[in-house]
N, C-alpha and C. Protein backbone atom coordinates (compact mmCIF):
# COMPACT_ATOMS: atom_id res chain seq x y z
N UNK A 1 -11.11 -6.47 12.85
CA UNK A 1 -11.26 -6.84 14.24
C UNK A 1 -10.80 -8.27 14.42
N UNK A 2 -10.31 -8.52 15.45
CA UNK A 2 -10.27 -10.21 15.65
C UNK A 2 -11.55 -10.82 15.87
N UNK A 3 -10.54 -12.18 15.61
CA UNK A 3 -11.77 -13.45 15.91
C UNK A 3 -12.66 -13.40 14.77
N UNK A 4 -12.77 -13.14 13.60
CA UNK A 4 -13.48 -13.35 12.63
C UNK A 4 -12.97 -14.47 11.51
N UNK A 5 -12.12 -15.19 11.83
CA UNK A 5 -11.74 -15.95 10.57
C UNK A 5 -11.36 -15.41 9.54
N UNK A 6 -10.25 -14.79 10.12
CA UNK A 6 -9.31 -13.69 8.89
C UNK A 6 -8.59 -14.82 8.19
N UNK A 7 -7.98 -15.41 8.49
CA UNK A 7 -6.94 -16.68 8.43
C UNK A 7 -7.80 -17.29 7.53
N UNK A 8 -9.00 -18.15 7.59
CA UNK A 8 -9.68 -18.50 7.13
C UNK A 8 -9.73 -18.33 5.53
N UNK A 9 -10.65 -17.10 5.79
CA UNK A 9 -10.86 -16.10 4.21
C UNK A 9 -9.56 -16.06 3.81
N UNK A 10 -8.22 -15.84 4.18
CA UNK A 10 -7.43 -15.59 3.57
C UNK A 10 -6.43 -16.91 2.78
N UNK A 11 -6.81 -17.98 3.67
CA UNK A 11 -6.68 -19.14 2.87
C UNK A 11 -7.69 -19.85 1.37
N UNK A 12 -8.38 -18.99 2.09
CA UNK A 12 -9.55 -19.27 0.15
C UNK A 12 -9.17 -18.26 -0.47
N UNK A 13 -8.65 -17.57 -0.03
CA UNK A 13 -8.64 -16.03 -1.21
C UNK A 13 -7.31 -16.70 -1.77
N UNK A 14 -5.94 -17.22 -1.21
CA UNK A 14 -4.84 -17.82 -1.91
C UNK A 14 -5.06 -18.72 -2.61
N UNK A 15 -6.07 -19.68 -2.18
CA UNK A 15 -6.36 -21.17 -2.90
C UNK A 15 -7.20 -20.73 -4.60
N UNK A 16 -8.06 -19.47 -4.24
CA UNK A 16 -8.34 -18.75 -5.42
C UNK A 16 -7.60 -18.42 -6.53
N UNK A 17 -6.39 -17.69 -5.81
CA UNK A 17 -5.53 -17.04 -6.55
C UNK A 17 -4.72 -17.96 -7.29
N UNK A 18 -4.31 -19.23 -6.55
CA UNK A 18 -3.62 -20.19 -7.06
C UNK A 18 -3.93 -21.20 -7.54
N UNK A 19 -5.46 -20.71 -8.26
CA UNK A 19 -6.24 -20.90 -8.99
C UNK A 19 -6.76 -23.15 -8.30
N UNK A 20 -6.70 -22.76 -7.19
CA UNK A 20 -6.76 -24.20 -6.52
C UNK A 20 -5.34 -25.10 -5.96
N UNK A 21 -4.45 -24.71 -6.69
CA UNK A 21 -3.44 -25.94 -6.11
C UNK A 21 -2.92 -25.09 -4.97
N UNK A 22 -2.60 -26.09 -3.97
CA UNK A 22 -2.41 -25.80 -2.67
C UNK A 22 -0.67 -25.84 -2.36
N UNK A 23 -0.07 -25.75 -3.44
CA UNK A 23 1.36 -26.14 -3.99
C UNK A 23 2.40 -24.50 -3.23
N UNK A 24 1.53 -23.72 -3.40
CA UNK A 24 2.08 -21.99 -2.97
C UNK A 24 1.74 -22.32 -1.46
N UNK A 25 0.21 -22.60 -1.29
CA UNK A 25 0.02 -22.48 0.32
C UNK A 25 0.47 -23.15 1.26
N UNK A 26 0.77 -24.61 0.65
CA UNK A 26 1.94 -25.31 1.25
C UNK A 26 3.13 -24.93 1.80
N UNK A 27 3.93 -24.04 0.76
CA UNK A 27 4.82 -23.81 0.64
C UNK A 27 5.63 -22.59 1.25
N UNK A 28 4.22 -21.63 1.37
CA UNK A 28 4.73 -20.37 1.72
C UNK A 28 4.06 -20.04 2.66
N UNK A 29 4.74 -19.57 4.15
CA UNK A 29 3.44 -19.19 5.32
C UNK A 29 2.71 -18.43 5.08
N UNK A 30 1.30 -18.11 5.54
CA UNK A 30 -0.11 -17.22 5.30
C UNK A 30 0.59 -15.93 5.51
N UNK A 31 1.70 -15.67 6.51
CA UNK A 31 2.45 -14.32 6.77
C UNK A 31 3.23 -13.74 6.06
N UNK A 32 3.45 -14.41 4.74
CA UNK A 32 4.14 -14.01 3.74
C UNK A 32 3.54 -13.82 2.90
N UNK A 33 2.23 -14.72 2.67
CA UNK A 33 1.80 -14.60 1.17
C UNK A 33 0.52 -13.14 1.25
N UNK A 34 0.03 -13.02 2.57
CA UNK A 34 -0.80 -12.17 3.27
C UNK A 34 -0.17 -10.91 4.18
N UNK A 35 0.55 -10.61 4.14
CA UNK A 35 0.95 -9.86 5.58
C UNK A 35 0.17 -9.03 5.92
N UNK A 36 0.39 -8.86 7.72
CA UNK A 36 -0.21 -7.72 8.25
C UNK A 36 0.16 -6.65 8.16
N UNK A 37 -0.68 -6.03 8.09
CA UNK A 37 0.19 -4.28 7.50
C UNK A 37 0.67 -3.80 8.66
N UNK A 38 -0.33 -4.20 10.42
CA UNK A 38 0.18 -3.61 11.02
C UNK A 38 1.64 -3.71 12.08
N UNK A 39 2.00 -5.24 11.99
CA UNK A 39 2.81 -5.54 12.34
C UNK A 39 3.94 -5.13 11.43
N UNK A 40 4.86 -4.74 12.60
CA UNK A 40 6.15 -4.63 11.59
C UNK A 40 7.01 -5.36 10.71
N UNK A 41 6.77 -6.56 10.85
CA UNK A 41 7.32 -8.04 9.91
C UNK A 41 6.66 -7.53 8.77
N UNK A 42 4.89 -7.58 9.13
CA UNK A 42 4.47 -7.51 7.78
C UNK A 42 4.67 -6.20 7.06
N UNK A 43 4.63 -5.16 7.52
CA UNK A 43 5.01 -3.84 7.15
C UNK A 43 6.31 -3.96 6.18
N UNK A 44 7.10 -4.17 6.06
CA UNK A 44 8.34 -4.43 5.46
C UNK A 44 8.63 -5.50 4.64
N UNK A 45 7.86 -6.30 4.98
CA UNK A 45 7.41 -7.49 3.82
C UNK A 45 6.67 -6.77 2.93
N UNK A 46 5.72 -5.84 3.08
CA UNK A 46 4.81 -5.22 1.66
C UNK A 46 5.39 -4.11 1.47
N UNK A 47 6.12 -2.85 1.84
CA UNK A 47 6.81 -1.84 1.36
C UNK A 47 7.57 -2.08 0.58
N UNK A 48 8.59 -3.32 -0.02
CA UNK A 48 9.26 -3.84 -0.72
C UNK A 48 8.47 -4.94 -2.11
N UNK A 49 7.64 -5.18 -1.74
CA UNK A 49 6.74 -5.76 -2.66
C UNK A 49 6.68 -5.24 -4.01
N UNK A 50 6.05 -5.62 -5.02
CA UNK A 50 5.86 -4.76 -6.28
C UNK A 50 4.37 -5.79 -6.78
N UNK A 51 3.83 -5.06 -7.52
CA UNK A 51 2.87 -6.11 -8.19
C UNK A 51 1.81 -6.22 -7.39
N UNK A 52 0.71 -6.71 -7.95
CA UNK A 52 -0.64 -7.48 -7.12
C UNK A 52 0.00 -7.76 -5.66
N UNK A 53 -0.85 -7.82 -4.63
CA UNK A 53 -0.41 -8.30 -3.24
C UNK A 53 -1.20 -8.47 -2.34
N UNK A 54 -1.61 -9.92 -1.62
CA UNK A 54 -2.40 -9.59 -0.80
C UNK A 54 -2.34 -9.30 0.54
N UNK A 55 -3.02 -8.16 1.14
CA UNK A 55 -2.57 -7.22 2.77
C UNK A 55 -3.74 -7.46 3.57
N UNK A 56 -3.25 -8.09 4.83
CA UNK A 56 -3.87 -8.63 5.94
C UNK A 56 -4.11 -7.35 7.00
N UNK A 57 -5.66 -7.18 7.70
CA UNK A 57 -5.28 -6.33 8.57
C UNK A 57 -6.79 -6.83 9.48
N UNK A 58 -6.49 -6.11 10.86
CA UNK A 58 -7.55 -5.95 11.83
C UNK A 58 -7.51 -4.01 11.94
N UNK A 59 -7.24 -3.32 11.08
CA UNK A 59 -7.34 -2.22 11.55
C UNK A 59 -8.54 -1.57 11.10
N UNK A 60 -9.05 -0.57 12.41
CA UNK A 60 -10.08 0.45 11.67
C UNK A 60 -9.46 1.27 11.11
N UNK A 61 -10.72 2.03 9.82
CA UNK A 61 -11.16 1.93 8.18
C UNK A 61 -10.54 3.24 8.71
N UNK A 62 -10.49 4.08 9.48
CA UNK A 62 -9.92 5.66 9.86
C UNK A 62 -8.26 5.61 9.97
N UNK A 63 -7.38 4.25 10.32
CA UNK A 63 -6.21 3.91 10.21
C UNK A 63 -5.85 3.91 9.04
N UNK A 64 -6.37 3.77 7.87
CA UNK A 64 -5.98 3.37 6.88
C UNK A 64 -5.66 4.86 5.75
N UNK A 65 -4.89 4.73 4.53
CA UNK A 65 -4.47 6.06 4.33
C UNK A 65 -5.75 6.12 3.42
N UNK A 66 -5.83 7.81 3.02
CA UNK A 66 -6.86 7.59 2.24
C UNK A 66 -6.51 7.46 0.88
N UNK A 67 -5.41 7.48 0.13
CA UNK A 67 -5.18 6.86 -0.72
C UNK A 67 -5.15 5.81 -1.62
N UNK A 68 -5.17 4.72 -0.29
CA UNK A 68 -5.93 3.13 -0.49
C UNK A 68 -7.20 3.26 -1.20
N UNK A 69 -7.95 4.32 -0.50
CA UNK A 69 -9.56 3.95 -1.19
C UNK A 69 -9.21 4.97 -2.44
N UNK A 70 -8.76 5.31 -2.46
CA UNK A 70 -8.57 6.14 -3.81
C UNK A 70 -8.02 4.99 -4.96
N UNK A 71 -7.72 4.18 -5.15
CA UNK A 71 -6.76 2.96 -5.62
C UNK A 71 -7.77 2.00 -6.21
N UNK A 72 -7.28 1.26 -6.92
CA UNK A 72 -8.22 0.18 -7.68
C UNK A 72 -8.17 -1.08 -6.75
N UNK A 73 -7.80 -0.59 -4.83
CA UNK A 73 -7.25 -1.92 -4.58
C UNK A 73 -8.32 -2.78 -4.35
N UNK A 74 -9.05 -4.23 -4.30
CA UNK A 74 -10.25 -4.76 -3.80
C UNK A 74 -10.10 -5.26 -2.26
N UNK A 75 -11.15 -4.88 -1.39
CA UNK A 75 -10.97 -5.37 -0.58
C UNK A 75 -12.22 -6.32 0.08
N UNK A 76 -11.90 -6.94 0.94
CA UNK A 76 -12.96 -7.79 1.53
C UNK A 76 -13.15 -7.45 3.35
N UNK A 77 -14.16 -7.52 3.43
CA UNK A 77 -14.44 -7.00 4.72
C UNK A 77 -15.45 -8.24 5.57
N UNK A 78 -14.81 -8.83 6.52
CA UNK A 78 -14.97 -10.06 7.17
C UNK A 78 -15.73 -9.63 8.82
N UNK A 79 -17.00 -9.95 8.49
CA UNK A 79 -17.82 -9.61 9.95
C UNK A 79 -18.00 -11.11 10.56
N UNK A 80 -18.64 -10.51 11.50
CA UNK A 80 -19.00 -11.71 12.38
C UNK A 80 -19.93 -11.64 13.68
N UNK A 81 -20.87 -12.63 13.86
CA UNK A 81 -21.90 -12.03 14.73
C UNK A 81 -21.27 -11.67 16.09
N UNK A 82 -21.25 -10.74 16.46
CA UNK A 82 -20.44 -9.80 17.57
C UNK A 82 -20.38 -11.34 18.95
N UNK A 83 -21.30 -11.52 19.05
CA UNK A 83 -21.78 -13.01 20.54
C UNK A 83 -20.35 -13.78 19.81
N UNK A 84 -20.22 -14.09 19.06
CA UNK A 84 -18.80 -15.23 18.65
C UNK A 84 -17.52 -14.56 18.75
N UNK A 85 -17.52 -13.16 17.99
CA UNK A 85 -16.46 -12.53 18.41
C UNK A 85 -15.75 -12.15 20.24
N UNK A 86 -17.10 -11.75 21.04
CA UNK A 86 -16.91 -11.48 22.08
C UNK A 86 -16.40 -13.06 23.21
N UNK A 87 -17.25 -14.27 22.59
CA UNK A 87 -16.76 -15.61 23.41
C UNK A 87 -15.31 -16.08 22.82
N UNK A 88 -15.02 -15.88 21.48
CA UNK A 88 -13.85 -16.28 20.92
C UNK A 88 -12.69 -15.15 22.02
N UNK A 89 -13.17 -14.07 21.78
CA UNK A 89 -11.65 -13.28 22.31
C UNK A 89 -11.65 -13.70 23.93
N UNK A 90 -12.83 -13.72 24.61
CA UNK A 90 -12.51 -13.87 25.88
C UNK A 90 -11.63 -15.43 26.21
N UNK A 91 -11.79 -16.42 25.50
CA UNK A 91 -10.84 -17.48 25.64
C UNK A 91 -9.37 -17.43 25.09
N UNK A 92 -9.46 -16.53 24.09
CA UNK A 92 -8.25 -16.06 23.69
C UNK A 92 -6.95 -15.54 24.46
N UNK A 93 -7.65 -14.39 25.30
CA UNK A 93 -7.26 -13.54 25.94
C UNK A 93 -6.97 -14.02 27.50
N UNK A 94 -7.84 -14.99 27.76
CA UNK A 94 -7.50 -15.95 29.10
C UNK A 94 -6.14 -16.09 29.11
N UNK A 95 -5.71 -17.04 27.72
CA UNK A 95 -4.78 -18.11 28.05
C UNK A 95 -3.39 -16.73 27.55
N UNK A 96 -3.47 -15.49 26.79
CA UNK A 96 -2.25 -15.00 26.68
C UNK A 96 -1.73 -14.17 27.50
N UNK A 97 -0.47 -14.03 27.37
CA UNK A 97 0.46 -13.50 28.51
C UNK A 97 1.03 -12.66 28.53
N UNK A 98 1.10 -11.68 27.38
CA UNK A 98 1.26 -10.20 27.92
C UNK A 98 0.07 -9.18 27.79
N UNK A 99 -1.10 -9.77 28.08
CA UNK A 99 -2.03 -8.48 28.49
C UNK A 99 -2.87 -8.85 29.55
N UNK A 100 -3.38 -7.72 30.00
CA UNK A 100 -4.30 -7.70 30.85
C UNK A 100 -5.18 -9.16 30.78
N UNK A 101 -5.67 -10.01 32.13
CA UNK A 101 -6.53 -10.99 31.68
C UNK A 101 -7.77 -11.25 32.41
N UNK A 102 -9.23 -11.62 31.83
CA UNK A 102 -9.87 -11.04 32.01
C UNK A 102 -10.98 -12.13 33.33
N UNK A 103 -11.09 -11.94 34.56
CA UNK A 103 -11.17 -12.60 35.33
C UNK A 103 -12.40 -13.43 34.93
N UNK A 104 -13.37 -12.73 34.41
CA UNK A 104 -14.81 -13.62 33.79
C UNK A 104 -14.90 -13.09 32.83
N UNK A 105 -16.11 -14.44 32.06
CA UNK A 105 -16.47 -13.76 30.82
C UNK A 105 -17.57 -12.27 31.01
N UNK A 106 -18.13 -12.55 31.90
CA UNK A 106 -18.39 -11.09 32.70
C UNK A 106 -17.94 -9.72 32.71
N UNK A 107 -16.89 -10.01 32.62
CA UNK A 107 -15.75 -8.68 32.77
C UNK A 107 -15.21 -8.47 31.15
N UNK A 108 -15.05 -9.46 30.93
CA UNK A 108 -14.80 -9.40 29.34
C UNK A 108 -16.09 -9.14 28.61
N UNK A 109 -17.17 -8.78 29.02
CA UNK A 109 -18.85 -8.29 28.38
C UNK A 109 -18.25 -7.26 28.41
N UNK A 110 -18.21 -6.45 29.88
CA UNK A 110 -18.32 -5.27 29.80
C UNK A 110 -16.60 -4.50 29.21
N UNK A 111 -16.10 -4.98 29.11
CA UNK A 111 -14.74 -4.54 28.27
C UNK A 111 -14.97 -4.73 27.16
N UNK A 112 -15.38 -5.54 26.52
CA UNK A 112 -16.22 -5.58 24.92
C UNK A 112 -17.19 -4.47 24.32
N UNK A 113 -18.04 -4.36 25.47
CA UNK A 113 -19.06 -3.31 25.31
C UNK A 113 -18.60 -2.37 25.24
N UNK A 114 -17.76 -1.75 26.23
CA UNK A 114 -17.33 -0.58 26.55
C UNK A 114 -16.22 -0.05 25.07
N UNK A 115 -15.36 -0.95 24.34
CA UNK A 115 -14.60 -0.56 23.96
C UNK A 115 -12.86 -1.16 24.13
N UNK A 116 -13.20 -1.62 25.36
CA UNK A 116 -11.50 -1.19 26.17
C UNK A 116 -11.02 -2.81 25.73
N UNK A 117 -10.87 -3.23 24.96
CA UNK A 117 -10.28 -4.13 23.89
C UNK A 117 -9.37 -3.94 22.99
N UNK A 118 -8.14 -4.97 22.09
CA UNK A 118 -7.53 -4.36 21.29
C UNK A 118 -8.05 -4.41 20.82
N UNK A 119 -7.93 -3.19 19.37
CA UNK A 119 -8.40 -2.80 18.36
C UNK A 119 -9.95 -2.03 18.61
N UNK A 120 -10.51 -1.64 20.28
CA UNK A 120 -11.50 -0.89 20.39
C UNK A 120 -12.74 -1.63 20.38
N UNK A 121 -13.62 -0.63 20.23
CA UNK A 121 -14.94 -0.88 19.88
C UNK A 121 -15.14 -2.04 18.68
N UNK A 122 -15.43 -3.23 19.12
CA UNK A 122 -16.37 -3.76 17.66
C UNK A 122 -17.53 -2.89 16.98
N UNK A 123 -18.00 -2.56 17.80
CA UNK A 123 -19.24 -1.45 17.04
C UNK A 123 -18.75 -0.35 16.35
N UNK A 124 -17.85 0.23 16.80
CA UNK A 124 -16.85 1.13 16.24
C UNK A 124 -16.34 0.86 14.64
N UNK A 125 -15.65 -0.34 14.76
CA UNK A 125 -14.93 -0.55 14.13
C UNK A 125 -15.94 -1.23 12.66
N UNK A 126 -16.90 -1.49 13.10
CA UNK A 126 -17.77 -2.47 12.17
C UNK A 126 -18.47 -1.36 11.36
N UNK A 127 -18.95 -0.16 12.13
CA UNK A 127 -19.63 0.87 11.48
C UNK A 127 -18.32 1.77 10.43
N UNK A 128 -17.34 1.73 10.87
CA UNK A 128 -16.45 2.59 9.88
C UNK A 128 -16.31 1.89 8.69
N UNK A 129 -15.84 0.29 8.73
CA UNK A 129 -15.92 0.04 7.49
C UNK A 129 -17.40 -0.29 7.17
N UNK A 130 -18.25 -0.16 7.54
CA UNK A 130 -19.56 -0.64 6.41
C UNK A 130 -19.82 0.72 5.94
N UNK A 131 -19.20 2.05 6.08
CA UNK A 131 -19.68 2.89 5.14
C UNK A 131 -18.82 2.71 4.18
N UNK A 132 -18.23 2.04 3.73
CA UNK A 132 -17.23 1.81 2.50
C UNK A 132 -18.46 1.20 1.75
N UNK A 133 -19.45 0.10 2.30
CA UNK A 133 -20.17 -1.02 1.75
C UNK A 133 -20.76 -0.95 0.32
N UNK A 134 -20.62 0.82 -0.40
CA UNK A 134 -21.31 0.90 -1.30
C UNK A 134 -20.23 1.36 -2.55
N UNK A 135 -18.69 1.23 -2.29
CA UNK A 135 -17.57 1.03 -3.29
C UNK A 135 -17.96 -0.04 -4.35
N UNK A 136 -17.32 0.23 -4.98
CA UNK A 136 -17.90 -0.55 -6.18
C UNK A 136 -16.60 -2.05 -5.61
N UNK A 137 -15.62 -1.77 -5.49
CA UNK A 137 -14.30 -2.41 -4.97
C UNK A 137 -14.08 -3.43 -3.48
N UNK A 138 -15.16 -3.08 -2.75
CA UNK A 138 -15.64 -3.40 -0.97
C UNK A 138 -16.81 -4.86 -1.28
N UNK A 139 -16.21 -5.11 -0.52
CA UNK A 139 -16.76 -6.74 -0.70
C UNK A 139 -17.44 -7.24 1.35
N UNK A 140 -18.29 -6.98 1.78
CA UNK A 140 -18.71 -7.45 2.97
C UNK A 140 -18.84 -8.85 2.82
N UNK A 141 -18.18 -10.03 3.49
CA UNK A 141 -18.30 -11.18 3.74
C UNK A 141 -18.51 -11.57 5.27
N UNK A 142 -19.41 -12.14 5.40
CA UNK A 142 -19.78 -12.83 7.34
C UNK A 142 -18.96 -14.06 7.08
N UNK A 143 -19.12 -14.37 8.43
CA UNK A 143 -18.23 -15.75 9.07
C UNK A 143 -19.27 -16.34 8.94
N UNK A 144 -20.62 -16.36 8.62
CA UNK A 144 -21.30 -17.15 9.08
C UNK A 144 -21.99 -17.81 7.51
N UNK A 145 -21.63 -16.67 6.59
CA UNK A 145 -21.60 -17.00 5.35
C UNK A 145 -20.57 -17.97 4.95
N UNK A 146 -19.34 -17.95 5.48
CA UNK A 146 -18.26 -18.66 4.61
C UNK A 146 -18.55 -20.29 5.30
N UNK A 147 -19.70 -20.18 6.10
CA UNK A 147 -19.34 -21.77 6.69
C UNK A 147 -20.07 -22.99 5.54
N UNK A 148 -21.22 -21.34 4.94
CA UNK A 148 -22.13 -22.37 3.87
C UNK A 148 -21.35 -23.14 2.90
């Protein structure tokens, strides 16, 4: 889902990998070293890939093939208390310009609630992946954890 500090996590998960020096993350944009699976840049950036890789996504856990979970791949799953997600997107969504925009944060409650957001339901989307939560491979991380 957005607004969780995907970007975030995904800059410690590189700084991890690169076992601390910031020499790769410098060097190489987060969209390369991470891509989104669902964008088509990133799509074609990882179909060509080989090896370890790390794949960026906001998609629900029903998008995904089921083959993935069949796979040794690890993943991390980035929540966030829904009240931050819902004030983050509504300022988000103010200032951009090709979608719908949302006259109050009012209106953006009930479009939150309801669903009619990209990527859907937060509730939706939060309940599909937490039944993964008991993979041996599924890693649940909060936003509110990574600030500790």
């Amino acid at each position: 889902f957005l607004y969780l500090g995907t970007n975030w996590l995904m800059e410690t998960v590189c700084l991890i990998h690169s076992k601390g020096d910031p020499k790769w993350i410098q060097s190489v944009p987060i969209g390369e070293r991470s891509p989104w699976v669902e964008a088509f840049r990133g799509y074609n950036l990882l179909k060509d890939k080989e090896g370890p890789r790390f794949i960026t996504s906001h998609l629900p856990v029903q998008l995904f093939p089921r083959s993935f979970f069949k796979s040794k791949a690890k993943m991390i799953y980035l929540i966030r208390n829904p009240r931050d997600v819902l004030v983050s997107g509504y300022f988000f969504w103010r200032s951009a310009k090709l979608v719908k925009k949302p006259q109050s944060l009012e209106q953006y409650f009930e479009w939150f609630v309801q669903g009619n957001v990209v990527f859907g339901s937060w509730f939706d989307h939060t309940r599909g992946w937490m039944s993964m939560r008991d993979k041996e491979n599924f890693l649940i991380l909060s936003y509110e954890e990574m600030k500790w």
